[in-house]
ModelCIF file with pLDDT and N, C-alpha, C, O atoms, coordinates in Angstrom:
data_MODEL
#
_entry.id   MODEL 
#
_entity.id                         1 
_entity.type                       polymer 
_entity.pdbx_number_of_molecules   1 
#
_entity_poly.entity_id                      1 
_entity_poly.type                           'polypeptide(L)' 
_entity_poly.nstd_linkage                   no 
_entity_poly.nstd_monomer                   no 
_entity_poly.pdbx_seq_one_letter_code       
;(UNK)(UNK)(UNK)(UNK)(UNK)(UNK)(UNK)(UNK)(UNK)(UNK)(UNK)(UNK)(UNK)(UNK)(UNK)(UNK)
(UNK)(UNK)(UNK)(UNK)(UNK)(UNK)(UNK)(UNK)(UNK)(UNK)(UNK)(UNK)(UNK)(UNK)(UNK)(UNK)
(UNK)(UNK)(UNK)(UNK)(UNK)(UNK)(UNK)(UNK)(UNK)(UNK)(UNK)(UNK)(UNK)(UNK)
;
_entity_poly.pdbx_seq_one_letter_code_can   XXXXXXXXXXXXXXXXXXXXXXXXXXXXXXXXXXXXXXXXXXXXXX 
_entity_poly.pdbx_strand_id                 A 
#
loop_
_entity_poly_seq.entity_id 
_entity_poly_seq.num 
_entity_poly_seq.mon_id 
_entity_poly_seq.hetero 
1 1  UNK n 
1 2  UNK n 
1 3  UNK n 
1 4  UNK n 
1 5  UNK n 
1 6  UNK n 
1 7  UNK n 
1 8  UNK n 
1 9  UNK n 
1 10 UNK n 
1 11 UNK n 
1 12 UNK n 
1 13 UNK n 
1 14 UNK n 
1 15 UNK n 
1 16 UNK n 
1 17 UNK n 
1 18 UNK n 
1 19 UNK n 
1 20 UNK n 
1 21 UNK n 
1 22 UNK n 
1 23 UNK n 
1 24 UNK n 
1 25 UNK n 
1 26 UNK n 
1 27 UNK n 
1 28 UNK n 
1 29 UNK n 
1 30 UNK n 
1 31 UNK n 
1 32 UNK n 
1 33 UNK n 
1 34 UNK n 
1 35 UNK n 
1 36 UNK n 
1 37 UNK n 
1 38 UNK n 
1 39 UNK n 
1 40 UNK n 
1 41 UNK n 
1 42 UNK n 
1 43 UNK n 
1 44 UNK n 
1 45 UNK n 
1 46 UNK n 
#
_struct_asym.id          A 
_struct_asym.entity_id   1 
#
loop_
_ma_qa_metric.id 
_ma_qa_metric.mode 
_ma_qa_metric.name 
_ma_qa_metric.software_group_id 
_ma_qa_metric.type 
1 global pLDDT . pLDDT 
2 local  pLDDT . pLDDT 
#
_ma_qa_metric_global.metric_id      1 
_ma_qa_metric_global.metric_value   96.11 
_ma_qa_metric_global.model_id       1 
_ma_qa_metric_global.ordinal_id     1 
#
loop_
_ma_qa_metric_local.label_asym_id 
_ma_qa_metric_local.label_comp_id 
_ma_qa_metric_local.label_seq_id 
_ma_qa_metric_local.metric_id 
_ma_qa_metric_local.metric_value 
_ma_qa_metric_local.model_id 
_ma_qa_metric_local.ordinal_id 
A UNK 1  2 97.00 1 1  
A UNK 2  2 96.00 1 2  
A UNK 3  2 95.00 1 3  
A UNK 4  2 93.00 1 4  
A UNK 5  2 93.00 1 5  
A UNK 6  2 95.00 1 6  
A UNK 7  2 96.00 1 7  
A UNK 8  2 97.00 1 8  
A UNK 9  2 97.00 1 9  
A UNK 10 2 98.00 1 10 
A UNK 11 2 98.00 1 11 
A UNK 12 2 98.00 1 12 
A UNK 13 2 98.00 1 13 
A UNK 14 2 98.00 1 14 
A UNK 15 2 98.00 1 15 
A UNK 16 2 98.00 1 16 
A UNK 17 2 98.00 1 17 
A UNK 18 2 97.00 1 18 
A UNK 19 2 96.00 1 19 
A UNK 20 2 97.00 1 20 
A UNK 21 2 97.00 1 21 
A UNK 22 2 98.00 1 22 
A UNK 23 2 98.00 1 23 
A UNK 24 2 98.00 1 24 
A UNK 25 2 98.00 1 25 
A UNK 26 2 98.00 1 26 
A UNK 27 2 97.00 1 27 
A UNK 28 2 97.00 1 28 
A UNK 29 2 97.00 1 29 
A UNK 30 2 97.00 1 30 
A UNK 31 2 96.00 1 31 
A UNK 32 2 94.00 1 32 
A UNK 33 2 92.00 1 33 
A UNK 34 2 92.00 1 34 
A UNK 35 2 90.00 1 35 
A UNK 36 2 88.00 1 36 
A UNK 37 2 89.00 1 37 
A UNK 38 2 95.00 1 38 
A UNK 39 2 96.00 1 39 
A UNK 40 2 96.00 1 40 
A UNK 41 2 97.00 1 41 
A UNK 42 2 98.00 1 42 
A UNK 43 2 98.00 1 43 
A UNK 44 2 98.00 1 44 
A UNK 45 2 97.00 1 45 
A UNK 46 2 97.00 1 46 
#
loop_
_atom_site.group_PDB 
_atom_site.id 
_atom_site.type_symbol 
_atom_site.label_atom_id 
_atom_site.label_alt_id 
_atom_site.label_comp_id 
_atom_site.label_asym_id 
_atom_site.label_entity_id 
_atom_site.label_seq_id 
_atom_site.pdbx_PDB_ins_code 
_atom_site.Cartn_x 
_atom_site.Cartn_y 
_atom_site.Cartn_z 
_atom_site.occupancy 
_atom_site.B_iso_or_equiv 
_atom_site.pdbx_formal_charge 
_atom_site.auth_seq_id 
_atom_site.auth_comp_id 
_atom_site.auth_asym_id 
_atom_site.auth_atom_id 
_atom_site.pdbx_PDB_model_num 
ATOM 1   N N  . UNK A 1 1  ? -2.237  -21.311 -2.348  1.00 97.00 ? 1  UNK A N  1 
ATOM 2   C CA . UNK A 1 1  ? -1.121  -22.216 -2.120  1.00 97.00 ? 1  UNK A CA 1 
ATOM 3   C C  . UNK A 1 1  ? -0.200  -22.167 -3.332  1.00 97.00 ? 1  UNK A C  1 
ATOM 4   O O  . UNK A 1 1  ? -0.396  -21.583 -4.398  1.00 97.00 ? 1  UNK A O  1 
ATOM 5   N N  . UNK A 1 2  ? 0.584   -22.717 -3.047  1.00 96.00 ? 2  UNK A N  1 
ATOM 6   C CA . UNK A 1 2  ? 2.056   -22.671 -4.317  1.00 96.00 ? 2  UNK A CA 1 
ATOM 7   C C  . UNK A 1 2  ? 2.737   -24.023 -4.497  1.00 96.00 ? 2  UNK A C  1 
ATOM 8   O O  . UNK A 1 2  ? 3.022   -24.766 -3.558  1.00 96.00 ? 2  UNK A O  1 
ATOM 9   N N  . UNK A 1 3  ? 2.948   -24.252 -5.650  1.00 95.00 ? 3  UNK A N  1 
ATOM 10  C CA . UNK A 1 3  ? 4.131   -25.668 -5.931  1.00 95.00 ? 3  UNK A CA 1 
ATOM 11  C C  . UNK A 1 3  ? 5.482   -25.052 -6.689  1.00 95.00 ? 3  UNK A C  1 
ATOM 12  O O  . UNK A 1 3  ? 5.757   -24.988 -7.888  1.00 95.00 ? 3  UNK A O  1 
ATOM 13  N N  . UNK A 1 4  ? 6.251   -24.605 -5.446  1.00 93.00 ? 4  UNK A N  1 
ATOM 14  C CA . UNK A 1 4  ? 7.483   -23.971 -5.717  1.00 93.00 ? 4  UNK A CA 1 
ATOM 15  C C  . UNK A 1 4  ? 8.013   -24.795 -6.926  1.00 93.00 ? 4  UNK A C  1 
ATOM 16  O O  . UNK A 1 4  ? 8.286   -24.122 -7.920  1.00 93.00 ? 4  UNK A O  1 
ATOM 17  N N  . UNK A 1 5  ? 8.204   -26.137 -7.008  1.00 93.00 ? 5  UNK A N  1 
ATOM 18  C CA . UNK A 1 5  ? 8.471   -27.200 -8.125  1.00 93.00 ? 5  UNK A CA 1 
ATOM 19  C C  . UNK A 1 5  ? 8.293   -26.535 -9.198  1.00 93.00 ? 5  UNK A C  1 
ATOM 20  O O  . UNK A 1 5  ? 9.225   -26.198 -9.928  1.00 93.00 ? 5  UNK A O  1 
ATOM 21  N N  . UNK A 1 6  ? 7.092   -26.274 -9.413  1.00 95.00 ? 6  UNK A N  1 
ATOM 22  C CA . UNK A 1 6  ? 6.079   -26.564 -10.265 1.00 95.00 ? 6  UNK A CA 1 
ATOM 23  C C  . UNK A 1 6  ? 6.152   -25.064 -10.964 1.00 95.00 ? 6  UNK A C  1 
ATOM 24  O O  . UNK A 1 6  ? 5.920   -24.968 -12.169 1.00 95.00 ? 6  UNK A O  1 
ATOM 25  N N  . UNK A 1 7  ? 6.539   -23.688 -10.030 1.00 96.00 ? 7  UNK A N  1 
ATOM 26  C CA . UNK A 1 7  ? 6.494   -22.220 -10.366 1.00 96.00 ? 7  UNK A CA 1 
ATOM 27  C C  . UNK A 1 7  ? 4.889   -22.062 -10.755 1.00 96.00 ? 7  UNK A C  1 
ATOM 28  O O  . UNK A 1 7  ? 4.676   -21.206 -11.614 1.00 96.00 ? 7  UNK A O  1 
ATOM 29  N N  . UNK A 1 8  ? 3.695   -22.790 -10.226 1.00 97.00 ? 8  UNK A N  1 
ATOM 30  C CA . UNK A 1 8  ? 2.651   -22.718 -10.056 1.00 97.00 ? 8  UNK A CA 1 
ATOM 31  C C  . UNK A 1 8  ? 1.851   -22.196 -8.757  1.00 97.00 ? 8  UNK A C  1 
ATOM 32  O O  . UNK A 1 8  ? 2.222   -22.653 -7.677  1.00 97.00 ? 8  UNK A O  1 
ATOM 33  N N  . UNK A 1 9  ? 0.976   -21.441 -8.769  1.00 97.00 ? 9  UNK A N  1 
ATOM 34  C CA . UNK A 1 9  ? 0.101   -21.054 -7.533  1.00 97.00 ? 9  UNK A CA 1 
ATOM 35  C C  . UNK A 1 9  ? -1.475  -21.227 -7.960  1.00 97.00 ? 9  UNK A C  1 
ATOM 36  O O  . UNK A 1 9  ? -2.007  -21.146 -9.067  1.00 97.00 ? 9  UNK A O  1 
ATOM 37  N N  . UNK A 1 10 ? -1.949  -21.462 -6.828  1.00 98.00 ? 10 UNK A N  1 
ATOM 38  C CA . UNK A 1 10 ? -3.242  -21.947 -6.728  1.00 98.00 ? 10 UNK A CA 1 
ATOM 39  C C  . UNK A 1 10 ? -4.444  -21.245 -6.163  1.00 98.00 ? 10 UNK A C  1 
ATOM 40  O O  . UNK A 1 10 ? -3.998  -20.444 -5.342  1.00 98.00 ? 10 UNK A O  1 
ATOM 41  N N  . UNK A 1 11 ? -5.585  -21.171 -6.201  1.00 98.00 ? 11 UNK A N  1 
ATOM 42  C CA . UNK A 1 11 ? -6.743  -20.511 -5.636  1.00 98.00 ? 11 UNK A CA 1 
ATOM 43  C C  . UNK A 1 11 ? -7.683  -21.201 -5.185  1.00 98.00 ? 11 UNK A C  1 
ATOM 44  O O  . UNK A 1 11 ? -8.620  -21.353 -5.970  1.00 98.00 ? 11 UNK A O  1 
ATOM 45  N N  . UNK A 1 12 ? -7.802  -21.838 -3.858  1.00 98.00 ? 12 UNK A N  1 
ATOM 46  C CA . UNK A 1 12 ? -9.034  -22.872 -3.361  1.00 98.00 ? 12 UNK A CA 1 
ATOM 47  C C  . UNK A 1 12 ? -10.106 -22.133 -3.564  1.00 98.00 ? 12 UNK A C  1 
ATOM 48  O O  . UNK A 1 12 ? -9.666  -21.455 -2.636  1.00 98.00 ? 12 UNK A O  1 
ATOM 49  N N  . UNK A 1 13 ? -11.496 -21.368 -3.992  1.00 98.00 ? 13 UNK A N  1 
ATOM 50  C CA . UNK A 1 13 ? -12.369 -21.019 -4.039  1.00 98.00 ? 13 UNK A CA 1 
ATOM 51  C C  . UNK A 1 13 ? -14.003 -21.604 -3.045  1.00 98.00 ? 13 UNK A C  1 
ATOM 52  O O  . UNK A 1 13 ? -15.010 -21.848 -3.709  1.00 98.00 ? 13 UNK A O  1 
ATOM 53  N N  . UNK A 1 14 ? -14.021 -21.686 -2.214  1.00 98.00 ? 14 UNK A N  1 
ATOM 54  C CA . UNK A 1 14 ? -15.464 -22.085 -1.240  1.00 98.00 ? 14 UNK A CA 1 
ATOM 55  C C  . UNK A 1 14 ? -16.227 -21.259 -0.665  1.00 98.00 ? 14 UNK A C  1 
ATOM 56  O O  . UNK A 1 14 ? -15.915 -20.315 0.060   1.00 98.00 ? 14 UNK A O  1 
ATOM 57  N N  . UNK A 1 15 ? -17.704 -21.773 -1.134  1.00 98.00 ? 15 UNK A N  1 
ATOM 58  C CA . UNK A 1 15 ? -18.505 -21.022 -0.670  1.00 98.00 ? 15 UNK A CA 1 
ATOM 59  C C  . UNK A 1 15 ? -18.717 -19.596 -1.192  1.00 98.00 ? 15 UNK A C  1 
ATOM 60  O O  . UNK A 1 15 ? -18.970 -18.572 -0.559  1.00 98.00 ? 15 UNK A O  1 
ATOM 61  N N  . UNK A 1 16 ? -18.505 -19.841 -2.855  1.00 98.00 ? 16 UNK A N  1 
ATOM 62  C CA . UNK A 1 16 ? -18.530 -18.838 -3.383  1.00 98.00 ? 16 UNK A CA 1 
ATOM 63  C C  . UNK A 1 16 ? -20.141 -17.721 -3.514  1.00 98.00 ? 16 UNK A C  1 
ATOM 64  O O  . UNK A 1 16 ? -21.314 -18.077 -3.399  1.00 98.00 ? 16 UNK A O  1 
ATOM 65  N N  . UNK A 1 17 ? -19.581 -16.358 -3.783  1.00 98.00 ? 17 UNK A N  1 
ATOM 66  C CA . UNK A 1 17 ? -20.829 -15.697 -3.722  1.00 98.00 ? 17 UNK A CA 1 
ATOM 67  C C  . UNK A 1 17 ? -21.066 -14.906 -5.184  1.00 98.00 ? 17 UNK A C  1 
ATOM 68  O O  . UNK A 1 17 ? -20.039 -14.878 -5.863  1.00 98.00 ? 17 UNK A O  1 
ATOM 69  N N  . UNK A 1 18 ? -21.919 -14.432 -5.626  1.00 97.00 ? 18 UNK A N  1 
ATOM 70  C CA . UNK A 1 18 ? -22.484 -13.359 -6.618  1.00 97.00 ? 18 UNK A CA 1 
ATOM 71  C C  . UNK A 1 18 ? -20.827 -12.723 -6.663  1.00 97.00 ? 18 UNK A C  1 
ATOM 72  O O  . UNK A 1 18 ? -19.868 -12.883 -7.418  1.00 97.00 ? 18 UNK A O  1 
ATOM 73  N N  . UNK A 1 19 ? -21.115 -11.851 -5.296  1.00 96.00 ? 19 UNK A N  1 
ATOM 74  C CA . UNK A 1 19 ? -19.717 -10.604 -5.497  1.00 96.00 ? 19 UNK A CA 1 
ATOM 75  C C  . UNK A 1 19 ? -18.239 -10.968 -5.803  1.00 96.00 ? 19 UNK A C  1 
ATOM 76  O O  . UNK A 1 19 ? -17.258 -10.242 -5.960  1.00 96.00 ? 19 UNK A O  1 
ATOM 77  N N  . UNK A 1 20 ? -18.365 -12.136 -5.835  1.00 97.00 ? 20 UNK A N  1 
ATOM 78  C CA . UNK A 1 20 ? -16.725 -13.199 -6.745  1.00 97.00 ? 20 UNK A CA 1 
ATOM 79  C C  . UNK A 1 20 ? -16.850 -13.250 -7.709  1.00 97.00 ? 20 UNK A C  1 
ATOM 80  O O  . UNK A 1 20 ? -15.955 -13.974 -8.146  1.00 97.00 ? 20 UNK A O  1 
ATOM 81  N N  . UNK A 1 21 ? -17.748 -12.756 -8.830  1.00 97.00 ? 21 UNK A N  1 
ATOM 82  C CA . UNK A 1 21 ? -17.796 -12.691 -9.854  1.00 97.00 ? 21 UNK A CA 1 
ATOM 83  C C  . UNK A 1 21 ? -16.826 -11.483 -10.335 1.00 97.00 ? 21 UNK A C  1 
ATOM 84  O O  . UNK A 1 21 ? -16.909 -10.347 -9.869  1.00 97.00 ? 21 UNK A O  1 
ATOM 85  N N  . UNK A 1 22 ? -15.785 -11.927 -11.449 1.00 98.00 ? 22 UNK A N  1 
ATOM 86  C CA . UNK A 1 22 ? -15.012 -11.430 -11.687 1.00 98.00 ? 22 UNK A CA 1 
ATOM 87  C C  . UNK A 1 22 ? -13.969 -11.565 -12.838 1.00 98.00 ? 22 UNK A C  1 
ATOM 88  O O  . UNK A 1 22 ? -14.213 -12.698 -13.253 1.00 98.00 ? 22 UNK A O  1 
ATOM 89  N N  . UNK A 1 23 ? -13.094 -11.143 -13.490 1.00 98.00 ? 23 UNK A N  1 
ATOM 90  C CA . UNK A 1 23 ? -11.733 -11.669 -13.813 1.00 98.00 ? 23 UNK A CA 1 
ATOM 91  C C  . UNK A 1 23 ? -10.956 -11.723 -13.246 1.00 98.00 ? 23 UNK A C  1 
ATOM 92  O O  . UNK A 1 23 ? -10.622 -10.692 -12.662 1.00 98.00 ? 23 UNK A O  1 
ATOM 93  N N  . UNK A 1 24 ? -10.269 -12.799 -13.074 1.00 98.00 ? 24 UNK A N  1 
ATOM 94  C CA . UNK A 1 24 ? -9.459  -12.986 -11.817 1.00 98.00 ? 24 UNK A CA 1 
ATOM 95  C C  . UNK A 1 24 ? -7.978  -13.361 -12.668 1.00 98.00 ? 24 UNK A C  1 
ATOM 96  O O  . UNK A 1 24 ? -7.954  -14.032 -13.700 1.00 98.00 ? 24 UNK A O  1 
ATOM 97  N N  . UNK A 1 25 ? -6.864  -12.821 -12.049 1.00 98.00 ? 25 UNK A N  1 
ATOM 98  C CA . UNK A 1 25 ? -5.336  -12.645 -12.788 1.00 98.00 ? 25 UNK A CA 1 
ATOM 99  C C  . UNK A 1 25 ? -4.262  -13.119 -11.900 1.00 98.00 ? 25 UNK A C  1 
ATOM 100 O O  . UNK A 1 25 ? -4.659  -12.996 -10.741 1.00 98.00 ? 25 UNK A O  1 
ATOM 101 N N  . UNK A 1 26 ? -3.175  -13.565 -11.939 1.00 98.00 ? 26 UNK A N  1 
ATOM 102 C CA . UNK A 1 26 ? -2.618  -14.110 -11.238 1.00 98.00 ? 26 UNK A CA 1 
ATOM 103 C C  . UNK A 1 26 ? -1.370  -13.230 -11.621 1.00 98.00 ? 26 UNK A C  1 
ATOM 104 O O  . UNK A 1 26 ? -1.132  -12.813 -12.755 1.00 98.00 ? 26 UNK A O  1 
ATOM 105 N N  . UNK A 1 27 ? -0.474  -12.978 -10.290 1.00 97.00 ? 27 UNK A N  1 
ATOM 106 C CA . UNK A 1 27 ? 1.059   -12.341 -10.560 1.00 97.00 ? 27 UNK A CA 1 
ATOM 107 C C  . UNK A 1 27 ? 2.204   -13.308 -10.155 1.00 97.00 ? 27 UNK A C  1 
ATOM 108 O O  . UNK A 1 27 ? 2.312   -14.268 -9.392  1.00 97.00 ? 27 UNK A O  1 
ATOM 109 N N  . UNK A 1 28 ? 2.774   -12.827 -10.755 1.00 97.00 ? 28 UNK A N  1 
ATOM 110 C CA . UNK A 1 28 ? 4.412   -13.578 -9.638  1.00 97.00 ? 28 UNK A CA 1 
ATOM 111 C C  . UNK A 1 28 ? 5.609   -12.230 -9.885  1.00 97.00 ? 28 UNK A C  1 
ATOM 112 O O  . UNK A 1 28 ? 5.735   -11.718 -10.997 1.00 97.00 ? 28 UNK A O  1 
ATOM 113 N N  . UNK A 1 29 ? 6.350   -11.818 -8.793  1.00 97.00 ? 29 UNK A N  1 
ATOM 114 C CA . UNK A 1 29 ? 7.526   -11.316 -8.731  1.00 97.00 ? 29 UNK A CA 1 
ATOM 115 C C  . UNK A 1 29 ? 8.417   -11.880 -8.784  1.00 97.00 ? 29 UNK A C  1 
ATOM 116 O O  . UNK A 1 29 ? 8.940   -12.550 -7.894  1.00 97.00 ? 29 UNK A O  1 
ATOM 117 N N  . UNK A 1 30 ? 8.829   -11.670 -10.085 1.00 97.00 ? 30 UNK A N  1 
ATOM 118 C CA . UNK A 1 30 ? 10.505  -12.858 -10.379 1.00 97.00 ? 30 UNK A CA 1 
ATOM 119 C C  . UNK A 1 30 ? 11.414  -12.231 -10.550 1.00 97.00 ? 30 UNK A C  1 
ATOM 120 O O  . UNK A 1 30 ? 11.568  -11.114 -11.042 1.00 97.00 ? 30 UNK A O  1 
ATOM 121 N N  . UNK A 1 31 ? 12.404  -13.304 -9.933  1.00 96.00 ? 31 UNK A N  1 
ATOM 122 C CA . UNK A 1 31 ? 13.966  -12.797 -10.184 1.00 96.00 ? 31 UNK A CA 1 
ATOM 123 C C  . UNK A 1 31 ? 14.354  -13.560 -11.208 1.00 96.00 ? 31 UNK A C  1 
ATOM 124 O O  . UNK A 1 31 ? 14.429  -14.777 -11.040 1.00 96.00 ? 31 UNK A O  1 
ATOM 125 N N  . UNK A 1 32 ? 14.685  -12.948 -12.511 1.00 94.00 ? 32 UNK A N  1 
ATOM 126 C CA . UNK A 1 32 ? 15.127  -13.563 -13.720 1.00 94.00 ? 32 UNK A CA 1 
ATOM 127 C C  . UNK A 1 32 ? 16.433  -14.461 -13.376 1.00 94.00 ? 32 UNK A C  1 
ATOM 128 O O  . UNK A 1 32 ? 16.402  -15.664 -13.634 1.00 94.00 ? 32 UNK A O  1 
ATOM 129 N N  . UNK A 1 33 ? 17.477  -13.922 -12.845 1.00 92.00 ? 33 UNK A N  1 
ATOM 130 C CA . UNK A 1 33 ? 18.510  -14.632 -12.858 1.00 92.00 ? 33 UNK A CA 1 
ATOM 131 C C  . UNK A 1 33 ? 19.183  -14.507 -11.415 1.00 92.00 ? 33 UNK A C  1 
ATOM 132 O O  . UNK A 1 33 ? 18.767  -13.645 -10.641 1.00 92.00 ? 33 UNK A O  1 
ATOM 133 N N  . UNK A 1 34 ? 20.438  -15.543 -10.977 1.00 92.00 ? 34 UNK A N  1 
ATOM 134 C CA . UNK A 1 34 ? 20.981  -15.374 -9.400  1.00 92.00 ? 34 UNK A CA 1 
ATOM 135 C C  . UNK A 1 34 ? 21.778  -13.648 -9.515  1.00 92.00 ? 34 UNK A C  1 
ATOM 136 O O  . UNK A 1 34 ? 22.048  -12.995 -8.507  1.00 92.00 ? 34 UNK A O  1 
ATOM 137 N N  . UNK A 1 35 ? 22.002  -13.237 -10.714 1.00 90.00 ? 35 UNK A N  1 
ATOM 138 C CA . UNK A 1 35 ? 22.834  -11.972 -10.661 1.00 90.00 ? 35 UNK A CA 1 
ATOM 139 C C  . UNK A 1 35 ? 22.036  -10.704 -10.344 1.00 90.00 ? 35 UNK A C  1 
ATOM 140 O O  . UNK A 1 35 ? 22.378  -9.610  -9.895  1.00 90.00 ? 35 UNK A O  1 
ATOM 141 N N  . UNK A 1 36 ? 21.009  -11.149 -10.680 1.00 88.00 ? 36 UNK A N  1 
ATOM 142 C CA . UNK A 1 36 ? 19.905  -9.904  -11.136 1.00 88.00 ? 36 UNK A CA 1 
ATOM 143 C C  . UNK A 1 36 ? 19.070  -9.782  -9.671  1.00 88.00 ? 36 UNK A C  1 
ATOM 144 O O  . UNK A 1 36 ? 18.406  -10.743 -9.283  1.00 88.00 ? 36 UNK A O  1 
ATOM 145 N N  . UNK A 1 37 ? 19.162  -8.334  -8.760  1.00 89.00 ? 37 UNK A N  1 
ATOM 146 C CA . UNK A 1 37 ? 18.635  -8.709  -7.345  1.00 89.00 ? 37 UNK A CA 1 
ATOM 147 C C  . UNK A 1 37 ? 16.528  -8.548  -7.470  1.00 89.00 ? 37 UNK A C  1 
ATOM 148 O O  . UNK A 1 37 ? 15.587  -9.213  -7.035  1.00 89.00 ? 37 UNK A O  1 
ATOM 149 N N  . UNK A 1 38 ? 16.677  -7.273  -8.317  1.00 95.00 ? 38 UNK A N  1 
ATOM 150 C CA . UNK A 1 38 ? 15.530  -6.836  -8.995  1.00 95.00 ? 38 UNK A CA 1 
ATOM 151 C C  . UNK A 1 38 ? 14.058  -7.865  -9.483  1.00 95.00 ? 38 UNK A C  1 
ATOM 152 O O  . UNK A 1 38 ? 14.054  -8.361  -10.610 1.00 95.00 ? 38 UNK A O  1 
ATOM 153 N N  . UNK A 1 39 ? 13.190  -8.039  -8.782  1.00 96.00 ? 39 UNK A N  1 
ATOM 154 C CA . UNK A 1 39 ? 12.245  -8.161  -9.195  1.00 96.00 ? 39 UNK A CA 1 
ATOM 155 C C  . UNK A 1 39 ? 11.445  -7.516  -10.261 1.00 96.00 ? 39 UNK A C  1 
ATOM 156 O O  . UNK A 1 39 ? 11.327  -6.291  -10.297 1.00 96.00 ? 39 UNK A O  1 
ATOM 157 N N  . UNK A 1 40 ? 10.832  -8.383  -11.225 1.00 96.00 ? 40 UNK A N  1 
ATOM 158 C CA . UNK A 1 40 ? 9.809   -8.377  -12.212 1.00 96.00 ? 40 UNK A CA 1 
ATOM 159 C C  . UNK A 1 40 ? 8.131   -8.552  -11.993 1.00 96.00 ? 40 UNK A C  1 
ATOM 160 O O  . UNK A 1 40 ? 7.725   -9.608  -11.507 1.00 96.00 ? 40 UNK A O  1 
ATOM 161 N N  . UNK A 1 41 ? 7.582   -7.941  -12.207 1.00 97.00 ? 41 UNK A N  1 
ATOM 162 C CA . UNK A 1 41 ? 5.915   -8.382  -12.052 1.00 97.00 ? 41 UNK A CA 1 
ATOM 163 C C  . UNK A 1 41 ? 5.294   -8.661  -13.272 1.00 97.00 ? 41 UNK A C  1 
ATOM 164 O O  . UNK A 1 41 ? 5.096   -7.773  -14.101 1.00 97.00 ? 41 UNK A O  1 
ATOM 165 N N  . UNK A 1 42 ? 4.917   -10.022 -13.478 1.00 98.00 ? 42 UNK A N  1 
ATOM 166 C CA . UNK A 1 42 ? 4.683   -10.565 -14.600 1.00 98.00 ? 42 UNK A CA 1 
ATOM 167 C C  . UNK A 1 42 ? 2.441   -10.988 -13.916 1.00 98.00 ? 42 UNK A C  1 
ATOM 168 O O  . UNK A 1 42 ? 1.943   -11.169 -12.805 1.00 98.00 ? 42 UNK A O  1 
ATOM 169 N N  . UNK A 1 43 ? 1.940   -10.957 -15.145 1.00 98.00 ? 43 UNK A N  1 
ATOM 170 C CA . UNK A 1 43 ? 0.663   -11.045 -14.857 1.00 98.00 ? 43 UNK A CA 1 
ATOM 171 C C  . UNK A 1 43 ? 0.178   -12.169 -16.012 1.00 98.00 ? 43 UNK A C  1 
ATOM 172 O O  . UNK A 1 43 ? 0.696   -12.299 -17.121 1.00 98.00 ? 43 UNK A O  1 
ATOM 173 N N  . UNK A 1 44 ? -1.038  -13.011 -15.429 1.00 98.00 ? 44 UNK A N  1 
ATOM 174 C CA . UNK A 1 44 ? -1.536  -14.251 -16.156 1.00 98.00 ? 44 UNK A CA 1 
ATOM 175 C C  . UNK A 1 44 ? -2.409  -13.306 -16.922 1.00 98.00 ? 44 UNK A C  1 
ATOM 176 O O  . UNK A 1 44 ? -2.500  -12.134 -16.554 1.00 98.00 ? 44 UNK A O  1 
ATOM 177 N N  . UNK A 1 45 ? -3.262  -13.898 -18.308 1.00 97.00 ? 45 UNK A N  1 
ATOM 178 C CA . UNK A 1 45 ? -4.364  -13.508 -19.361 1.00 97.00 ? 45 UNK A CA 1 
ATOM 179 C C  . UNK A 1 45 ? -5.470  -12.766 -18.429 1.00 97.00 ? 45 UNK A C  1 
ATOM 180 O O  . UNK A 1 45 ? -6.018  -11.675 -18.585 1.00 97.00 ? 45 UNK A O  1 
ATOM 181 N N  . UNK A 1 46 ? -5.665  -14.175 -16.954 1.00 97.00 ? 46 UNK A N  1 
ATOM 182 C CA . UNK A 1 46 ? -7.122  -13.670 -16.655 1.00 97.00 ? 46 UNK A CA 1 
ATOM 183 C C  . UNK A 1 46 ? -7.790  -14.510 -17.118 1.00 97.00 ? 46 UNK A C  1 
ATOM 184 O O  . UNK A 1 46 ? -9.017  -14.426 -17.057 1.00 97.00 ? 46 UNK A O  1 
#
């Protein structure tokens, strides 16, 4: 899920197993500015 507000996204996790074990990273494709049409792929630590 996402809080467009917020420029936050979320991961409900249930019923997790062994094989979810992982580092898990989060992206977003941004448009820096209204001029700029071009998307960016920016990535979380992990």
């Amino acid at each position: 899920s996402r809080d467009n507000a917020k420029n936050t996204v979320y991961l409900q996790m249930n019923s997790l197993k062994p094989e979810d074990t992982a580092v898990y990273y989060c992206n977003a494709d941004v448009r820096p500015y209204a001029g700029r049409t071009a998307t960016f792929r920016y990535w979380g630590q992990g």
